[in-house]
N, C-alpha and C. Protein backbone atom coordinates (compact mmCIF):
# COMPACT_ATOMS: atom_id res chain seq x y z
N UNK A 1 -69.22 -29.87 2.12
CA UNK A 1 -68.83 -28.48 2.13
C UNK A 1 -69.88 -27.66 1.38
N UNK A 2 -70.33 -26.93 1.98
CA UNK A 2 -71.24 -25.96 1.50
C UNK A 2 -70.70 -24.71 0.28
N UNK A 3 -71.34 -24.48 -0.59
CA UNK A 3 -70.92 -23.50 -1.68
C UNK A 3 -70.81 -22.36 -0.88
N UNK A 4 -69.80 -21.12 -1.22
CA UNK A 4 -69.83 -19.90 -0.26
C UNK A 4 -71.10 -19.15 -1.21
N UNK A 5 -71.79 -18.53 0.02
CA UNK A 5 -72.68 -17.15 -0.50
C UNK A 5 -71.41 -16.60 -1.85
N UNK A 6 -72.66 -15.81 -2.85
CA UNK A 6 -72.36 -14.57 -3.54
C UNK A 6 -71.49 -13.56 -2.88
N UNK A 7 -70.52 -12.51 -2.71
CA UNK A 7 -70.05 -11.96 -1.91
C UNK A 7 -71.26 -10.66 -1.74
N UNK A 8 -71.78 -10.45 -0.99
CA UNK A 8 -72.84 -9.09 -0.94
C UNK A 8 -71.92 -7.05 -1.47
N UNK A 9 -71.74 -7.10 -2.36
CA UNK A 9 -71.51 -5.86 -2.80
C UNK A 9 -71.86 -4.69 -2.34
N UNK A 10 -72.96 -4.63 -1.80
CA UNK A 10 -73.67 -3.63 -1.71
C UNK A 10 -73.87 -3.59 0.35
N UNK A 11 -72.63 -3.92 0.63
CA UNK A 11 -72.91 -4.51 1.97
C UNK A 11 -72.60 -3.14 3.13
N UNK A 12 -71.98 -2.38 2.63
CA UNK A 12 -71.61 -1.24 3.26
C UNK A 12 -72.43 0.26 3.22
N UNK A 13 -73.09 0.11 2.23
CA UNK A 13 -74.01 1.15 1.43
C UNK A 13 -75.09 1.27 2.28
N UNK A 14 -76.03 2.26 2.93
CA UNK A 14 -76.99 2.59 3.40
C UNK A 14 -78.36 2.35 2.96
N UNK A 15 -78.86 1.69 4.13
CA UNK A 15 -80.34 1.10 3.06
C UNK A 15 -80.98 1.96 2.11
N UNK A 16 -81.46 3.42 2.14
CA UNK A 16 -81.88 4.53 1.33
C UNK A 16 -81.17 4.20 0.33
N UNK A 17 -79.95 3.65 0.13
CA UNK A 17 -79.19 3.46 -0.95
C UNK A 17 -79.68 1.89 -2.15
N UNK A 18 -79.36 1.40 -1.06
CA UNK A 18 -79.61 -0.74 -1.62
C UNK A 18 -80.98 -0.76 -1.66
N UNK A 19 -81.88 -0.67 -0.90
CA UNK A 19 -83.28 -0.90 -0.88
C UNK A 19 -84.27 -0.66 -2.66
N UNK A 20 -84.10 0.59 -3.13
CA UNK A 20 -84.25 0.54 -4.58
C UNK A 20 -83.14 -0.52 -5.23
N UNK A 21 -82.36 -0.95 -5.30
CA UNK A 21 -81.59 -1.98 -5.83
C UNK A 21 -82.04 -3.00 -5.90
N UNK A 22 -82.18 -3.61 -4.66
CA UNK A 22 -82.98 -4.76 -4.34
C UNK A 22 -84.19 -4.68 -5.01
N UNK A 23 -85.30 -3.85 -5.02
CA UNK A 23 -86.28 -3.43 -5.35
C UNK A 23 -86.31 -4.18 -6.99
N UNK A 24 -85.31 -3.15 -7.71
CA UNK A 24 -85.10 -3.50 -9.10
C UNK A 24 -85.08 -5.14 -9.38
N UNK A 25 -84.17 -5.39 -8.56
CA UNK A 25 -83.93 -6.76 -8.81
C UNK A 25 -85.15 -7.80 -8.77
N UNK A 26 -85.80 -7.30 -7.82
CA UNK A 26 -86.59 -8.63 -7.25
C UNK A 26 -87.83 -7.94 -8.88
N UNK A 27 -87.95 -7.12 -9.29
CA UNK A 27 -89.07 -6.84 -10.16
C UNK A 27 -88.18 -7.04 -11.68
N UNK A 28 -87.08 -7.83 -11.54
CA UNK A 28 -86.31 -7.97 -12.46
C UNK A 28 -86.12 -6.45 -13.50
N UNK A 29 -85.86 -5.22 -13.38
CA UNK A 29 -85.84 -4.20 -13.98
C UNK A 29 -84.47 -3.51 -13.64
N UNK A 30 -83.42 -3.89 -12.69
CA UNK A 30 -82.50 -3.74 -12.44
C UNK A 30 -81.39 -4.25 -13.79
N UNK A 31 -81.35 -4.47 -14.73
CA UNK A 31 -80.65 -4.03 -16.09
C UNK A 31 -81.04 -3.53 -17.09
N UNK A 32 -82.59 -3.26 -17.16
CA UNK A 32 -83.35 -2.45 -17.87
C UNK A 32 -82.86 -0.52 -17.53
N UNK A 33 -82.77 -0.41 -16.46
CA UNK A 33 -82.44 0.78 -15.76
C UNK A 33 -80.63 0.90 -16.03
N UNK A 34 -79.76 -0.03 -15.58
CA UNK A 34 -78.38 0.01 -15.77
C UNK A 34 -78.36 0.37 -17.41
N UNK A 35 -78.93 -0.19 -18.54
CA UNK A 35 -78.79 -0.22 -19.58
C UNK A 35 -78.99 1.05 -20.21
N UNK A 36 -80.17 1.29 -19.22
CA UNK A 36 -80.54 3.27 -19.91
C UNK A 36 -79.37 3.90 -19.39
N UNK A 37 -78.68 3.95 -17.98
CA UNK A 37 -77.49 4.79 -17.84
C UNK A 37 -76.21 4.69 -18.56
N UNK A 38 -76.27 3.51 -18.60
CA UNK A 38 -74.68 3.19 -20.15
C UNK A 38 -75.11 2.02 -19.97
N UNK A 39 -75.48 2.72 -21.64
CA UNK A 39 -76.37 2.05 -23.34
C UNK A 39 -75.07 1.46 -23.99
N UNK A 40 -73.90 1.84 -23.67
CA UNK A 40 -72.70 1.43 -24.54
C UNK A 40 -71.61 1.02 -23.59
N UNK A 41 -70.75 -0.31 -24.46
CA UNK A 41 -69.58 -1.27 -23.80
C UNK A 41 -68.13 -0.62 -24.50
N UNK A 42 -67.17 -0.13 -23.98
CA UNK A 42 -66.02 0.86 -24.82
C UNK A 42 -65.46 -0.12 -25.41
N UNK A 43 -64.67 0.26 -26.15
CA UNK A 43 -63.87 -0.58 -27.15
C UNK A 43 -62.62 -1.21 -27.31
N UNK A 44 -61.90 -0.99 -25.76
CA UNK A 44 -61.02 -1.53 -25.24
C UNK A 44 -61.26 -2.97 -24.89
N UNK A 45 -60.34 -3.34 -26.05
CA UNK A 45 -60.48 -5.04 -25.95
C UNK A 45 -59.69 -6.31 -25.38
N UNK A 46 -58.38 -5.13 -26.03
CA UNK A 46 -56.60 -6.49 -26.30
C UNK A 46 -56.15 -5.53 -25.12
N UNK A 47 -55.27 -6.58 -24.80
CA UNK A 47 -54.25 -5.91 -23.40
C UNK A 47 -53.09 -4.74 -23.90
N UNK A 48 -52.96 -4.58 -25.34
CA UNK A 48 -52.37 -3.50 -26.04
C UNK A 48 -52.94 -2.14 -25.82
N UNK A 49 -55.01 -2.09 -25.88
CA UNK A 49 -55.37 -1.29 -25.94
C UNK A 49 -55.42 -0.58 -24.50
N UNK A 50 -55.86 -1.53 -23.76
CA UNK A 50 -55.74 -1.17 -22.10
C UNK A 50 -54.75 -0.33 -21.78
N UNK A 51 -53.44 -0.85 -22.39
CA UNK A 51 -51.97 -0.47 -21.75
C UNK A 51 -51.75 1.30 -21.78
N UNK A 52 -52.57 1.56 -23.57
CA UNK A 52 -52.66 2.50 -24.13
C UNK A 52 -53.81 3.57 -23.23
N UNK A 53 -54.56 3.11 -23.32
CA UNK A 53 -55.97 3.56 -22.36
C UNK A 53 -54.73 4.02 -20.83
N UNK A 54 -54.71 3.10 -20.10
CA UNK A 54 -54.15 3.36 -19.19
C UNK A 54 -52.75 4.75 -18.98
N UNK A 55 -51.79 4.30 -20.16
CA UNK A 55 -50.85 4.76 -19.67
C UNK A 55 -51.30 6.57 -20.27
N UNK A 56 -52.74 7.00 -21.05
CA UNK A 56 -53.21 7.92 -21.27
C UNK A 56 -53.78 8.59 -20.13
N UNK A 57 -54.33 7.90 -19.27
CA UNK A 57 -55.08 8.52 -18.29
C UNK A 57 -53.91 8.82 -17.65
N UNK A 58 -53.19 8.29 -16.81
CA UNK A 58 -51.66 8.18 -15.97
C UNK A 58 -51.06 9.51 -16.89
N UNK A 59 -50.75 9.82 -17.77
CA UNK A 59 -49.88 11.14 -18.18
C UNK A 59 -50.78 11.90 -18.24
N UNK A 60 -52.35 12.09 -18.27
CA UNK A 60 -53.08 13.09 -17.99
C UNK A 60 -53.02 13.83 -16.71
N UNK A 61 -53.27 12.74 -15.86
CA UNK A 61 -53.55 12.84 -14.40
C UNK A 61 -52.26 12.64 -13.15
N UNK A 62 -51.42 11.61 -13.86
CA UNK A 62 -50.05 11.99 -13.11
C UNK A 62 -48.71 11.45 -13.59
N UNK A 63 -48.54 12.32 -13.87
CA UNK A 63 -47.16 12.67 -14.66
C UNK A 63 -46.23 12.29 -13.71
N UNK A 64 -45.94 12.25 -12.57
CA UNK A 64 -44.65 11.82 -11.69
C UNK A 64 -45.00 10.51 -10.97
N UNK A 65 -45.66 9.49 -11.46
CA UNK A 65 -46.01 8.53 -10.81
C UNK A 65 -45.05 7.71 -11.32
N UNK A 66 -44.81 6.28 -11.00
CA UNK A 66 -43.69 5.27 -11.48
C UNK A 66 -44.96 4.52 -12.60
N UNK A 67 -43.86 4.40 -13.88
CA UNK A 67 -44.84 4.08 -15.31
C UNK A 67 -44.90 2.66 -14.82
N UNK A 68 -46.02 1.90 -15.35
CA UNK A 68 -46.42 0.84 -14.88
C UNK A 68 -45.93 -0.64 -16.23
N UNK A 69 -45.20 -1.24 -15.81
CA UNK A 69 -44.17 -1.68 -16.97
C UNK A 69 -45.14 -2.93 -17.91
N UNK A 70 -46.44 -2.99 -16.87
CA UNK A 70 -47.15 -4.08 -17.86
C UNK A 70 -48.45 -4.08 -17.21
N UNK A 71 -49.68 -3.96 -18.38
CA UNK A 71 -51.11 -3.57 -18.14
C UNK A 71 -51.81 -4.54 -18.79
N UNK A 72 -53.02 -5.47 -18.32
CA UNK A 72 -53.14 -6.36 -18.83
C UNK A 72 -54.47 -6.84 -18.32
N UNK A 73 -55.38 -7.60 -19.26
CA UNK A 73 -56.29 -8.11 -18.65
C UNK A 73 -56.34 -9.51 -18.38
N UNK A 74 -56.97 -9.80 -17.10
CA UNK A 74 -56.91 -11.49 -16.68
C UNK A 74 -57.74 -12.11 -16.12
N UNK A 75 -58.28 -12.60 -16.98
CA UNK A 75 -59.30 -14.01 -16.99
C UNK A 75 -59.47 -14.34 -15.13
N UNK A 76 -58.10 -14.82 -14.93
CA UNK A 76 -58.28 -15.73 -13.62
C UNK A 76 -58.62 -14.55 -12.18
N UNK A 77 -58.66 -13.43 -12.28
CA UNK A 77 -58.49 -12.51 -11.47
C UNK A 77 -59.78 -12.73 -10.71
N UNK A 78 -61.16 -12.49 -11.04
CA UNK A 78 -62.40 -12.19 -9.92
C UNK A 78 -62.27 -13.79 -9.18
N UNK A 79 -62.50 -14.65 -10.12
CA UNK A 79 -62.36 -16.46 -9.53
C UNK A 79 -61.29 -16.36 -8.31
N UNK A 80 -60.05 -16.29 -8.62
CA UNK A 80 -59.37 -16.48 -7.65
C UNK A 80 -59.08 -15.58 -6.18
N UNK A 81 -58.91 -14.32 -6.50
CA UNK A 81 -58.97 -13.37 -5.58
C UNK A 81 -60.35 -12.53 -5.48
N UNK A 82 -61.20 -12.96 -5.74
CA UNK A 82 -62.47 -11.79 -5.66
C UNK A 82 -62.23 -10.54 -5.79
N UNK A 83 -61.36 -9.80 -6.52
CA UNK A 83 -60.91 -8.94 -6.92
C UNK A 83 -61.07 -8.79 -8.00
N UNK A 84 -61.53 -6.80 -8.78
CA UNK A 84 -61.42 -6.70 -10.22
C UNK A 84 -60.49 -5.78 -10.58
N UNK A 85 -58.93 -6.26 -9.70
CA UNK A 85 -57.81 -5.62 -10.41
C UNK A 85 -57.11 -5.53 -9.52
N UNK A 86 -55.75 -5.87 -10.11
CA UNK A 86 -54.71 -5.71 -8.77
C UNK A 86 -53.59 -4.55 -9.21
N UNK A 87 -52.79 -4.21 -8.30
CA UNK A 87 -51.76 -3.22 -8.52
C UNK A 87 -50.15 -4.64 -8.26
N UNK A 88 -49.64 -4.60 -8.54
CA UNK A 88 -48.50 -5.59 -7.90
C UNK A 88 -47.19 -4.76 -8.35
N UNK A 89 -46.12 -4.85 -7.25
CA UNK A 89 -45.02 -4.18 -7.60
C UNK A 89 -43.82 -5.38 -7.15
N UNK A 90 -42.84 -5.71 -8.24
CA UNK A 90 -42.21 -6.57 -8.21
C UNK A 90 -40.70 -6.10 -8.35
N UNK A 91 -40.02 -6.60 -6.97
CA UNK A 91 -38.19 -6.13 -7.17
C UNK A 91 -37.49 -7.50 -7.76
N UNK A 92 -36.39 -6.97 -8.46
CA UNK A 92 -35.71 -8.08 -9.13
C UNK A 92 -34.31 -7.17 -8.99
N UNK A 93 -33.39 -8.42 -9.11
CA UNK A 93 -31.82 -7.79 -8.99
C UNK A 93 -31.42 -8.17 -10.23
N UNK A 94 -30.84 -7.14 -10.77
CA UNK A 94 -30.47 -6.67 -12.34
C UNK A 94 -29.09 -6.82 -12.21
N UNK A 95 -28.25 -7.56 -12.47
CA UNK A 95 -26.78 -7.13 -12.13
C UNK A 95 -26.31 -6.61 -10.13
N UNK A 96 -26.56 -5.64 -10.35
CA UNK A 96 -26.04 -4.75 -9.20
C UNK A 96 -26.88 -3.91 -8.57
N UNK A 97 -27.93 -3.82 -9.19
CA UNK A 97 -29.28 -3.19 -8.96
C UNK A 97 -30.31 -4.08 -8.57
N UNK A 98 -31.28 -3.24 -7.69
CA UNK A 98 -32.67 -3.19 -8.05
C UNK A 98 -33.55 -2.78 -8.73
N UNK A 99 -34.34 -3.33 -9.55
CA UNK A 99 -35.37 -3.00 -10.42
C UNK A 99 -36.53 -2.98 -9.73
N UNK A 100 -37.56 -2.23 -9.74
CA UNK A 100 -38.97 -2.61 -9.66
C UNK A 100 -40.26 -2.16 -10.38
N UNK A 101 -40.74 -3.04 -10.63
CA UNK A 101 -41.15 -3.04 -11.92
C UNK A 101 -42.78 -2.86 -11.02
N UNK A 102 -43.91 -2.24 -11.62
CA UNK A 102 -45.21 -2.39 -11.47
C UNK A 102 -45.90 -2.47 -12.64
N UNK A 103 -46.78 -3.75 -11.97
CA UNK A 103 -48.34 -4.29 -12.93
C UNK A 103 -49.73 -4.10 -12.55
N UNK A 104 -50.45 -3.78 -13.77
CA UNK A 104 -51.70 -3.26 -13.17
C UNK A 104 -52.73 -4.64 -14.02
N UNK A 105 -53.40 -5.28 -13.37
CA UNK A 105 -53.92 -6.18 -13.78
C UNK A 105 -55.51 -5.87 -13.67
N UNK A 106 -56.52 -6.20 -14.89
CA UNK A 106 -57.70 -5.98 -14.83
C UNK A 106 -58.82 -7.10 -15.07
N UNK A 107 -59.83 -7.37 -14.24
CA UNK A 107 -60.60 -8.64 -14.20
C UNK A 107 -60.63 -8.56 -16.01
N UNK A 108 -61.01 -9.53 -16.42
CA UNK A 108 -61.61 -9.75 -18.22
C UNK A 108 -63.10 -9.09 -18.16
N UNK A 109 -63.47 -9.39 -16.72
CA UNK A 109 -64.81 -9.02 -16.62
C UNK A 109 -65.15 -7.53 -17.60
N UNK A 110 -64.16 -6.71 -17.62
CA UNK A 110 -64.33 -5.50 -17.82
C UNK A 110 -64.03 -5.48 -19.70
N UNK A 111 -63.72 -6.44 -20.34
CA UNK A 111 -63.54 -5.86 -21.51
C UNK A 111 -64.95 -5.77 -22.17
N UNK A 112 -65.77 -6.33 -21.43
CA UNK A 112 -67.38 -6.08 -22.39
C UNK A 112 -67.90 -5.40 -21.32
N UNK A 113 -67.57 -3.81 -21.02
CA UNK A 113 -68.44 -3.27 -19.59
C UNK A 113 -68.53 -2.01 -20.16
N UNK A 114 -69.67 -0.86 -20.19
CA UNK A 114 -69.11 0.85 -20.42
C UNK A 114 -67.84 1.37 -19.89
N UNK A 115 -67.37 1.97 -20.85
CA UNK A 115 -65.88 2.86 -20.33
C UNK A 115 -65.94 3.66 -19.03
N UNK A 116 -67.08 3.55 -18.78
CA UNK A 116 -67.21 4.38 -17.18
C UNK A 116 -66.79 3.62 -16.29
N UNK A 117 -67.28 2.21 -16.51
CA UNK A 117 -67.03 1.19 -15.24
C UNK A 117 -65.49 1.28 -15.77
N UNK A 118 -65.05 0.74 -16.74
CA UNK A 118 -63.27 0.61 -16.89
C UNK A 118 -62.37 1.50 -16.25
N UNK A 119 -63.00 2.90 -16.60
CA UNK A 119 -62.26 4.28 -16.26
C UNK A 119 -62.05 3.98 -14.35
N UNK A 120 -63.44 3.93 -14.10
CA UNK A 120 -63.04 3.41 -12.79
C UNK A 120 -62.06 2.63 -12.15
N UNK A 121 -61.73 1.42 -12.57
CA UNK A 121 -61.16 0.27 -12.47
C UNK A 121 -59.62 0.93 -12.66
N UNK A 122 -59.73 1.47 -13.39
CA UNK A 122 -58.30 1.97 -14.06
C UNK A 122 -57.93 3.01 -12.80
N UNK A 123 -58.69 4.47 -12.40
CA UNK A 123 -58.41 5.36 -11.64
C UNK A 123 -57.99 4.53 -10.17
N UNK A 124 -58.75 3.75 -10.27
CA UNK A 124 -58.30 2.55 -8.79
C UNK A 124 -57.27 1.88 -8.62
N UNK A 125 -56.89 1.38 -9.89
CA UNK A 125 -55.70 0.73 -9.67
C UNK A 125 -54.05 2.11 -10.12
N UNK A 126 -54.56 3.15 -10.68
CA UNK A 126 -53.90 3.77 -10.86
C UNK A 126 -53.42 4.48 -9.76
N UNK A 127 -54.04 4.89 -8.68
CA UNK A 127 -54.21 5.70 -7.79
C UNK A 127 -53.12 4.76 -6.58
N UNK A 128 -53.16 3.48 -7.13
CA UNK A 128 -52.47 2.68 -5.82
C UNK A 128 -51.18 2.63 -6.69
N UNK A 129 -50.43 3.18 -7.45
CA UNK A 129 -49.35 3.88 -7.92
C UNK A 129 -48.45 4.89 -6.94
N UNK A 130 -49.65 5.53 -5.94
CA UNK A 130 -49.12 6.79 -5.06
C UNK A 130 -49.55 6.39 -3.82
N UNK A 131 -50.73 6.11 -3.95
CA UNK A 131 -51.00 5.64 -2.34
C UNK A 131 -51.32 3.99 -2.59
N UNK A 132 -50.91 3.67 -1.29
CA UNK A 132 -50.91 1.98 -1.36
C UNK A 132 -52.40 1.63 -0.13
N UNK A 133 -53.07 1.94 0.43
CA UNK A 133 -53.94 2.06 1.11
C UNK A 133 -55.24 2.38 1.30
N UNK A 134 -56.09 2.10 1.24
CA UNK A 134 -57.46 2.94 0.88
C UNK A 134 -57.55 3.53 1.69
N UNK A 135 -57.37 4.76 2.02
CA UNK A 135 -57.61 5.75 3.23
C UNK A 135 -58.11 7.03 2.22
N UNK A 136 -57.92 8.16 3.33
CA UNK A 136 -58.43 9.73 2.34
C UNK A 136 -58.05 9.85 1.71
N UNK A 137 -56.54 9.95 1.19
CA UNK A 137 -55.67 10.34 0.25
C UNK A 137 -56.00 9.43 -0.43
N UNK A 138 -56.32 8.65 -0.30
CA UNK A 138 -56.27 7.70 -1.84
C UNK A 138 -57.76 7.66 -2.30
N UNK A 139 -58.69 8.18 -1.55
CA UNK A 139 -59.63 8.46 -2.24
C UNK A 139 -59.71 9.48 -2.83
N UNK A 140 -59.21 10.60 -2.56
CA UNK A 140 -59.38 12.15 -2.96
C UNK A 140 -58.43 12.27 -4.45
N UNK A 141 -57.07 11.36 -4.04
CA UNK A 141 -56.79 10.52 -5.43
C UNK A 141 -57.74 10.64 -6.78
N UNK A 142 -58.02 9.19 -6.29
CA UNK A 142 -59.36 8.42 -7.36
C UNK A 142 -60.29 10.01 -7.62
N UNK A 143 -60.64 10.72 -6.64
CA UNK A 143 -61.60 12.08 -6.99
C UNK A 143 -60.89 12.81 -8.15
N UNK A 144 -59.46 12.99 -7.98
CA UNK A 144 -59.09 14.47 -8.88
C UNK A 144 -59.15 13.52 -10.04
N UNK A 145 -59.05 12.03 -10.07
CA UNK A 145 -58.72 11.44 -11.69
C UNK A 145 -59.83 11.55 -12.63
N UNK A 146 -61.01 10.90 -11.51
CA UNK A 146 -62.39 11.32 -11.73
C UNK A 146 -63.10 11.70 -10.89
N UNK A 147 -64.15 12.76 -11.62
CA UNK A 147 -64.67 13.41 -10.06
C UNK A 147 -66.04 12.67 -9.20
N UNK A 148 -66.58 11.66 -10.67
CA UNK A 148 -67.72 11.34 -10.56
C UNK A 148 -67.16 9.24 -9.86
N UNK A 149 -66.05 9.77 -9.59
CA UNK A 149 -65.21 8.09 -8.89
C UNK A 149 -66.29 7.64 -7.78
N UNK A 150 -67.04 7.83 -6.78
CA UNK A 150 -67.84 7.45 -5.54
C UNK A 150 -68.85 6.94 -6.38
N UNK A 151 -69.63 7.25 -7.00
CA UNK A 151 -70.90 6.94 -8.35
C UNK A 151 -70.37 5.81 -9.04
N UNK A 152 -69.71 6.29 -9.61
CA UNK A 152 -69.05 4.92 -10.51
C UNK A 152 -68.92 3.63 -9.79
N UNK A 153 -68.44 3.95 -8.75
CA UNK A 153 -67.92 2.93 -8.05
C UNK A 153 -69.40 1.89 -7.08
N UNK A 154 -70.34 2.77 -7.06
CA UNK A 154 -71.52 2.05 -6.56
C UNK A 154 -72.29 1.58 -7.96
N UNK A 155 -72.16 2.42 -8.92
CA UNK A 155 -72.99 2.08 -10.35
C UNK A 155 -72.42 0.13 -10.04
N UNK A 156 -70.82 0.15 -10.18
CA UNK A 156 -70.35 -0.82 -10.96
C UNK A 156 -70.64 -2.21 -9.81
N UNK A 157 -70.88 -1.84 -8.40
CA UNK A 157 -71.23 -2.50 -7.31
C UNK A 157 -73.03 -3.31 -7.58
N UNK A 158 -73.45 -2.42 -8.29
CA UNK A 158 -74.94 -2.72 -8.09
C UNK A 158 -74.75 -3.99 -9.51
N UNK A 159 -73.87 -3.48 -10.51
CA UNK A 159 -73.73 -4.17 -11.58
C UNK A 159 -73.74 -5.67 -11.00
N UNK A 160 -72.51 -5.81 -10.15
CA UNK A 160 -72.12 -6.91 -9.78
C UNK A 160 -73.07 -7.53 -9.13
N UNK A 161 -74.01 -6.65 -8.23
CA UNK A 161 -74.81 -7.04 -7.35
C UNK A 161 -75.94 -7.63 -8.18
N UNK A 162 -76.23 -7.67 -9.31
CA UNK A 162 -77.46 -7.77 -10.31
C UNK A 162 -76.69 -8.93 -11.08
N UNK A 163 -75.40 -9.53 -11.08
CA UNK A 163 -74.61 -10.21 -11.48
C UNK A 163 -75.11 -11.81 -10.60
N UNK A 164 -74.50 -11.32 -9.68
CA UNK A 164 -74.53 -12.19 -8.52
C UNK A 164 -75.89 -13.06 -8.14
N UNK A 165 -77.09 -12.19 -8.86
CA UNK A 165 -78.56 -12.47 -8.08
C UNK A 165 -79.04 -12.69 -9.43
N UNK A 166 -78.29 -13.70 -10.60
CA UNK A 166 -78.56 -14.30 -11.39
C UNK A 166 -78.86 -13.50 -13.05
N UNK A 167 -78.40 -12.12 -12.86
CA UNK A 167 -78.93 -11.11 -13.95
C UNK A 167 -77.77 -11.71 -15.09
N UNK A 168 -78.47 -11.25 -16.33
CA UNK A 168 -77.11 -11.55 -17.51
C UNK A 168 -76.69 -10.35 -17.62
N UNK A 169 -75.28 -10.58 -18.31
CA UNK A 169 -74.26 -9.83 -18.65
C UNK A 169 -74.99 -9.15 -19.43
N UNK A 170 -75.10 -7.58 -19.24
CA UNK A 170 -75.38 -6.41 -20.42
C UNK A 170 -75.32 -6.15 -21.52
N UNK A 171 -73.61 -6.32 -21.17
CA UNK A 171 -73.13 -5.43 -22.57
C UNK A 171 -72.41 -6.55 -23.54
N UNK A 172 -71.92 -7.51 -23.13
CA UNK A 172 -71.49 -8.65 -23.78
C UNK A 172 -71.72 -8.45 -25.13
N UNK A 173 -71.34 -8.81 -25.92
CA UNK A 173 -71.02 -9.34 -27.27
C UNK A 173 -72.12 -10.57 -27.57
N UNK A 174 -72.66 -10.12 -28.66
CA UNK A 174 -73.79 -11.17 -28.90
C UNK A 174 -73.07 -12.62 -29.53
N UNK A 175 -73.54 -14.02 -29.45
CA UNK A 175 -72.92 -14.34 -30.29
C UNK A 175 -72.73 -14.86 -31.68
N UNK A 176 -72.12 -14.61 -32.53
CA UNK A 176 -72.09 -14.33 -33.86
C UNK A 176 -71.66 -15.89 -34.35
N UNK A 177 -72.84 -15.95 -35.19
CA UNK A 177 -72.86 -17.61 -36.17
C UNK A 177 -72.74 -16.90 -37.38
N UNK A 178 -71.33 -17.80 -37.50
CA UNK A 178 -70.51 -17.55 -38.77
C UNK A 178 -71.19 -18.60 -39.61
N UNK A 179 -71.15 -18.15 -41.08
CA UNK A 179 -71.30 -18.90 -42.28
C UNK A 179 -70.08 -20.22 -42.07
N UNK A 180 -70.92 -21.66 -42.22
CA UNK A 180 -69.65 -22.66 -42.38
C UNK A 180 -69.09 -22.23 -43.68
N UNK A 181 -67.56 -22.75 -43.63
CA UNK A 181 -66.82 -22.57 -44.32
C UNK A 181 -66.81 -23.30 -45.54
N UNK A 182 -66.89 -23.11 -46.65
CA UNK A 182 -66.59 -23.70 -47.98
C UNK A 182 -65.78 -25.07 -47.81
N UNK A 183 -67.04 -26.06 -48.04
CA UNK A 183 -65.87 -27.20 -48.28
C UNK A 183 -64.71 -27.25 -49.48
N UNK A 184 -63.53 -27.58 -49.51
CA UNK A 184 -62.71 -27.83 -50.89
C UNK A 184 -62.46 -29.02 -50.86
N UNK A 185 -62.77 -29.76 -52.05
CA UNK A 185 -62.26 -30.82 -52.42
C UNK A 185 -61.00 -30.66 -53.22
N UNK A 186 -59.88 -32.06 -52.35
CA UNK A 186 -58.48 -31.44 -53.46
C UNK A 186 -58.18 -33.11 -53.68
């Protein structure tokens, strides 16, 4: 069995568009350039802060949407579904009722990424709160949350695309060698 290709990101985008991408890449300068546009990874870390992040943007931007009962980031999300975030809405019978509850789930990928790419991620999965479909409305959506949503959304494509074609992670967290710990003798 053969390994599957990388998924191509940038597969819909107009060559005038990908062609400098590619470009970058192959002259390896394609995170040198990402890095000058966002120099900084936000500070949303724990699935507490997300929830918070999230349910801020959502009462900014829409106040009559159904509150989303659990926001969270997850590890297994790009691996398994090639996806960096799902919307899921779940009915349960309460007694005599129906409940339904919605979750907004976010790749992990994103806790070491600029708040631009997150904001994105977030307006996307927020937006499928009202519309369940990617059509106009749900883009024009994603527009009023953010206006600069079409940009973002190719910024964070090329990311992946520079991901995929062997580039390292940006913004990551360096990693930190701790002092060993004090032996005690008892």
């Amino acid at each position: 069995m053969r390994p599957k290709p990388p998924p191509d990101y940038l597969a819909n985008y107009p060559s005038s568009l990908t062609e400098p991408v590619w470009r970058l890449i192959k002259e390896k300068r394609l995170g040198e350039v990402l890095l000058r546009k966002y120099p900084l990874a936000h500070e949303v870390r724990s699935d507490k802060a997300l929830y918070d992040y999230v349910q801020a943007f959502k009462n900014q931007h829409m106040r009559n949407a159904p509150q989303p009962s659990k926001v969270g980031f997850d590890a297994k999300l790009r691996d398994l579904r090639q996806a960096l975030g799902t919307h899921t809405s779940i009915v349960r019978v309460q007694g005599g009722k129906l409940k339904n509850k919605r979750e907004i789930h976010v790749a992990a990928l994103f806790r070491e990424m600029p708040e631009e790419f997150l904001r994105m991620i977030v307006v996307h999965e927020l937006a499928h709160l009202k519309e369940r479909e990617h059509d106009k409305a749900f883009y024009q959506l994603c527009c009023h949350m953010a206006a600069d949503y079409h940009q973002l959304e190719f910024d964070l494509r090329v990311y992946l695309t520079h991901l995929a074609a062997g580039g390292e992670a940006l913004w990551s967290s360096p990693a930190v060698d701790l002092p060993p710990s004090p032996k005690t003798d008892d």
